[in-house]
N, C-alpha and C. Protein backbone atom coordinates (compact mmCIF):
# COMPACT_ATOMS: atom_id res chain seq x y z
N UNK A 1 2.09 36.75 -22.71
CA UNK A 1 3.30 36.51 -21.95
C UNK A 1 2.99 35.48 -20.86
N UNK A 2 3.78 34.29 -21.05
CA UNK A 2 3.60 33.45 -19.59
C UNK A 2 4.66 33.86 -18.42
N UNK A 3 4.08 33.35 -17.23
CA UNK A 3 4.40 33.73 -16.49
C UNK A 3 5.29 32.77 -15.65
N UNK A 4 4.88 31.83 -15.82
CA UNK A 4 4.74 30.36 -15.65
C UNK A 4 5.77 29.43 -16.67
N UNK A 5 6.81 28.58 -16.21
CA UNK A 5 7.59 27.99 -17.08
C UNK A 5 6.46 26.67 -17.33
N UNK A 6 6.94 26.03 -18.91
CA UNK A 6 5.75 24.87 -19.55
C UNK A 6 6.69 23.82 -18.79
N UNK A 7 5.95 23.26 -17.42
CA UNK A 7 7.02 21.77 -16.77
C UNK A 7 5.84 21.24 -16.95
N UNK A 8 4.18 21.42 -17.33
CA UNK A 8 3.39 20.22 -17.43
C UNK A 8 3.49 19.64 -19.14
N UNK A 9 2.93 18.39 -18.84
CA UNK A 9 3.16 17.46 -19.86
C UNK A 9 2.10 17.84 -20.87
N UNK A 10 2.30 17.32 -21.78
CA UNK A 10 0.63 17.83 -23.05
C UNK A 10 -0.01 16.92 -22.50
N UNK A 11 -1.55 17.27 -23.42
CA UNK A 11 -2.90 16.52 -22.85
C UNK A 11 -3.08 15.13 -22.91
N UNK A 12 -2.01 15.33 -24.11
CA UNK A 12 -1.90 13.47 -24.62
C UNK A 12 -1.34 12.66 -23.66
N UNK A 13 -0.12 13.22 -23.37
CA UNK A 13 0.90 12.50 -22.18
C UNK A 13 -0.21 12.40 -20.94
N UNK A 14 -0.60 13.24 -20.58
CA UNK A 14 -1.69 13.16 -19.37
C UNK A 14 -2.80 12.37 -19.46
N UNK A 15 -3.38 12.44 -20.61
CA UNK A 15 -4.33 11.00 -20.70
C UNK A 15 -3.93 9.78 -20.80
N UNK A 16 -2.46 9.63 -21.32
CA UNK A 16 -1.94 8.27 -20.92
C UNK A 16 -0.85 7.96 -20.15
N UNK A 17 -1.04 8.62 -19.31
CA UNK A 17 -0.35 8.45 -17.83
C UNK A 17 -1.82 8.25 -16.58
N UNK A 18 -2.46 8.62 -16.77
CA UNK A 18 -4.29 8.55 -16.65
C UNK A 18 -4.62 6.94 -17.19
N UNK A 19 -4.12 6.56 -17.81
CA UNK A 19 -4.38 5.19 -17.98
C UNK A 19 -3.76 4.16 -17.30
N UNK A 20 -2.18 4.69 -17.17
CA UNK A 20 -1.54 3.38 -16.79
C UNK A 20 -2.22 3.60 -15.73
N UNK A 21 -2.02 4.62 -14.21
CA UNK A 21 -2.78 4.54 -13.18
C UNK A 21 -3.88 4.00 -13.17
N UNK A 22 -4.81 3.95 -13.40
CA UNK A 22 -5.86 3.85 -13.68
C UNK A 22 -5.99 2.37 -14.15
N UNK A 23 -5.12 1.59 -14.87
CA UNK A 23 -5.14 0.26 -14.59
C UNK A 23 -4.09 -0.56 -13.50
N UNK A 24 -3.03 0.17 -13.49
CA UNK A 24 -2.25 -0.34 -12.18
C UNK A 24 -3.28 0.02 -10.78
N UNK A 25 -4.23 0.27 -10.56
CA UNK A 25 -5.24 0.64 -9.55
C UNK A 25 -6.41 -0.84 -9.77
N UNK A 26 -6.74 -0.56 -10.94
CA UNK A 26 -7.68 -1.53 -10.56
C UNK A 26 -7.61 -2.86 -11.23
N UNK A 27 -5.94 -2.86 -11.60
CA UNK A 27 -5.71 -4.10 -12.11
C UNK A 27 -5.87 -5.63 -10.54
N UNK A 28 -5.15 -4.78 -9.69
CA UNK A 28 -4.88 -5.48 -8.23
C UNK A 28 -6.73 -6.25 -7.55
N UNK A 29 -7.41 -5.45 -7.81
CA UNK A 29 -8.46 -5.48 -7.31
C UNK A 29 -9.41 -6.72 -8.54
N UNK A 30 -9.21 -6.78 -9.61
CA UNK A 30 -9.47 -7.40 -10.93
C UNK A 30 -9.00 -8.86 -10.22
N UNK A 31 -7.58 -8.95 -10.26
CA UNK A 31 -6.86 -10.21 -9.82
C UNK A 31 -7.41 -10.57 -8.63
N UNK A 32 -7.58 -10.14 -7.67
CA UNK A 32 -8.44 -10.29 -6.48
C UNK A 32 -9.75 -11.02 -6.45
N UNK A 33 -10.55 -10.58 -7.67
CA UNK A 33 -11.81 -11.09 -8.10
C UNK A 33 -11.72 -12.23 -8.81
N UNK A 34 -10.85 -12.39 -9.60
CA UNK A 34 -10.44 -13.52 -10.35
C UNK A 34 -9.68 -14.71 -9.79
N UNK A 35 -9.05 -14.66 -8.34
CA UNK A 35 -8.85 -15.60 -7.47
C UNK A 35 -9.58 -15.91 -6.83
N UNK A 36 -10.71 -14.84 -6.37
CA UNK A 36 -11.61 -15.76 -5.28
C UNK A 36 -12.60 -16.42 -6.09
N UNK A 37 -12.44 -16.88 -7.22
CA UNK A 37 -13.56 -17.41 -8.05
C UNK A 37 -12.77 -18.63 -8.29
N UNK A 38 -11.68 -18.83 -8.53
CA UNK A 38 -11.18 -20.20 -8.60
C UNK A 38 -11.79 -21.44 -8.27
N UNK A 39 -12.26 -21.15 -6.65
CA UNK A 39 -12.76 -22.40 -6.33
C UNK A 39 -14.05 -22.47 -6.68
N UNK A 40 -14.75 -21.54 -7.26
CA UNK A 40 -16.40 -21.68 -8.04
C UNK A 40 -15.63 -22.82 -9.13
N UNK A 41 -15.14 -22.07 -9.73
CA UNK A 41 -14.38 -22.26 -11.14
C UNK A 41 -14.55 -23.96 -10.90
N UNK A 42 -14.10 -24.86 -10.05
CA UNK A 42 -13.23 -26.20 -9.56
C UNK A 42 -14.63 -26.91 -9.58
N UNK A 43 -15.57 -26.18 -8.51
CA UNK A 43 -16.86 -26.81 -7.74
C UNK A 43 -18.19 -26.78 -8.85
N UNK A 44 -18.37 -25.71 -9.17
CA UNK A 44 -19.55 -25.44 -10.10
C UNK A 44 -19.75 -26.27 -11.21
N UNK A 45 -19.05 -26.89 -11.69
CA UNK A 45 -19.51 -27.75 -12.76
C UNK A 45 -19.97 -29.47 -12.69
N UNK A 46 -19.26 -29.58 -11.61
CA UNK A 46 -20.01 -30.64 -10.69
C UNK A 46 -21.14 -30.55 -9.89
N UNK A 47 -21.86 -29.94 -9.69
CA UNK A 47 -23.44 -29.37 -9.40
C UNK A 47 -24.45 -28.95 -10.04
N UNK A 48 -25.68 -29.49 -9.87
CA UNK A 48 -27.11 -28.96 -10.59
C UNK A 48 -26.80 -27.75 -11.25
N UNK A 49 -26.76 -27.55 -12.52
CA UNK A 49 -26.88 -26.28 -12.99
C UNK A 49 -25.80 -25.35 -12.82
N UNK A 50 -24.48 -25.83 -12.63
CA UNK A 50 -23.60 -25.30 -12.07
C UNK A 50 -22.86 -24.60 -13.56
N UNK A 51 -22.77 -25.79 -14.81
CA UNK A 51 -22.22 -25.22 -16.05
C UNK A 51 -22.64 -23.72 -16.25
N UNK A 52 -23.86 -23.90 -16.06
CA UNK A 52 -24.46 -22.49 -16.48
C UNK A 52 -24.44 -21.66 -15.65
N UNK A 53 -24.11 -21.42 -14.61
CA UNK A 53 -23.46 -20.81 -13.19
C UNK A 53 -22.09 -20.17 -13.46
N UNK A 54 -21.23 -20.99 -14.29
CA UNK A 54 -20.35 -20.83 -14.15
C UNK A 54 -19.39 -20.27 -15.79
N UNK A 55 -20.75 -20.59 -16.81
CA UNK A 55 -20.57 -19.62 -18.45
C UNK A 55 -20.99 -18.15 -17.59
N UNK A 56 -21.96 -17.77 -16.43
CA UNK A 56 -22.26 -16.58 -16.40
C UNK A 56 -21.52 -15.97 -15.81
N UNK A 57 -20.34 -16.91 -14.72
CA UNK A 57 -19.48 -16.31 -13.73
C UNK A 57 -18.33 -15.36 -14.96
N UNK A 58 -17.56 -16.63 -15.92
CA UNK A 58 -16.90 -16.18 -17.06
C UNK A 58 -17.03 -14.95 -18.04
N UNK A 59 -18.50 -15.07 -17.87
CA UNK A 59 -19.02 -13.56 -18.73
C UNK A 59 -18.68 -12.62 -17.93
N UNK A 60 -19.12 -12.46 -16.78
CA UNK A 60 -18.77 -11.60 -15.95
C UNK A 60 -17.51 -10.60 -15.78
N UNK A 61 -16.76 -11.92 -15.55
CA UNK A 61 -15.26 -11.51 -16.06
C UNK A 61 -14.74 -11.10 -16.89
N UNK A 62 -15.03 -11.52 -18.52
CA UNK A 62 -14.53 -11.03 -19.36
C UNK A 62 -15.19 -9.67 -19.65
N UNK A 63 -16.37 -8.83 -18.60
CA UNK A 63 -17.16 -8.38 -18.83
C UNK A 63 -16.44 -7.05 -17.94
N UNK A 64 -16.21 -7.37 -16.68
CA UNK A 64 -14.95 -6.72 -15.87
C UNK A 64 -13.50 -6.50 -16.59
N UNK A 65 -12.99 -7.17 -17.03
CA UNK A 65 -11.60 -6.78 -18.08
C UNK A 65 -11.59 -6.14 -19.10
N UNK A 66 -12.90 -6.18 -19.98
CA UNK A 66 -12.89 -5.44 -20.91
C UNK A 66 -13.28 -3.65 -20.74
N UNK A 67 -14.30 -3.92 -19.49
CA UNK A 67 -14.32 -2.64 -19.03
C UNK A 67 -13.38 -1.70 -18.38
N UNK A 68 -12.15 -2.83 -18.02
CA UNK A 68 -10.98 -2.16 -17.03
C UNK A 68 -9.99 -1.55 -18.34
N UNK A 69 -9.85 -2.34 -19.38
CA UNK A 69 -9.28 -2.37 -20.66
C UNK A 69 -9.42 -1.09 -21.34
N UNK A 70 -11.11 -1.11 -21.79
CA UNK A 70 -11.48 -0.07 -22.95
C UNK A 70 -11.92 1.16 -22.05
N UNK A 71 -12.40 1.15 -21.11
CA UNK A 71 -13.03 2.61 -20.06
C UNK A 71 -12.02 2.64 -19.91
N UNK A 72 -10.49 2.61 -19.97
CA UNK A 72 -9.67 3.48 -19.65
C UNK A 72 -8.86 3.88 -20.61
N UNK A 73 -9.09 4.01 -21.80
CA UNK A 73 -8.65 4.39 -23.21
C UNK A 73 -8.51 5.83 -23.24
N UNK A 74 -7.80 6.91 -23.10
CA UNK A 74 -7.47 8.23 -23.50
C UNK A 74 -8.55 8.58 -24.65
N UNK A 75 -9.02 9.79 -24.46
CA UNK A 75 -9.84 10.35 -25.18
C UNK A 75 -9.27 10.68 -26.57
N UNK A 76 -9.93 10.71 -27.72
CA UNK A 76 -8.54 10.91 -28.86
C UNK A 76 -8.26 12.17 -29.63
């Protein structure tokens, strides 16, 4: 016998409501990182060694998005 009326959501709904948060959180902070690099982005390839400064800055990034992306995937 419950005692308790069912107003929570299933586990599913909760893991992907757990996501959107979870990227609306650190989507802001992502964009943040990805603007203050702009001006690397502009400068770095015009300097000693800067190309390659600036393939590792890119990795980085796509290295940060994919982690913001897939680490927040609902368990299945």
């Amino acid at each position: 016998m419950h005692l308790l009326p069912t107003l929570l959501p299933s586990p599913r709904t909760l893991a992907t409501l757990q996501r959107v948060l979870l990227v609306a959180l650190l989507t802001p902070a992502v964009l943040a990182a990805l603007a203050a690099t702009i001006p690397a982005m502009v400068l770095l390839p015009f300097l000693p060694g800067g190309t390659d400064r600036t393939i590792r800055l890119l990795a980085a990034q796509r290295a940060y998005l994919r982690t913001l992306l897939t680490g927040s995937r609902p368990a299945p």
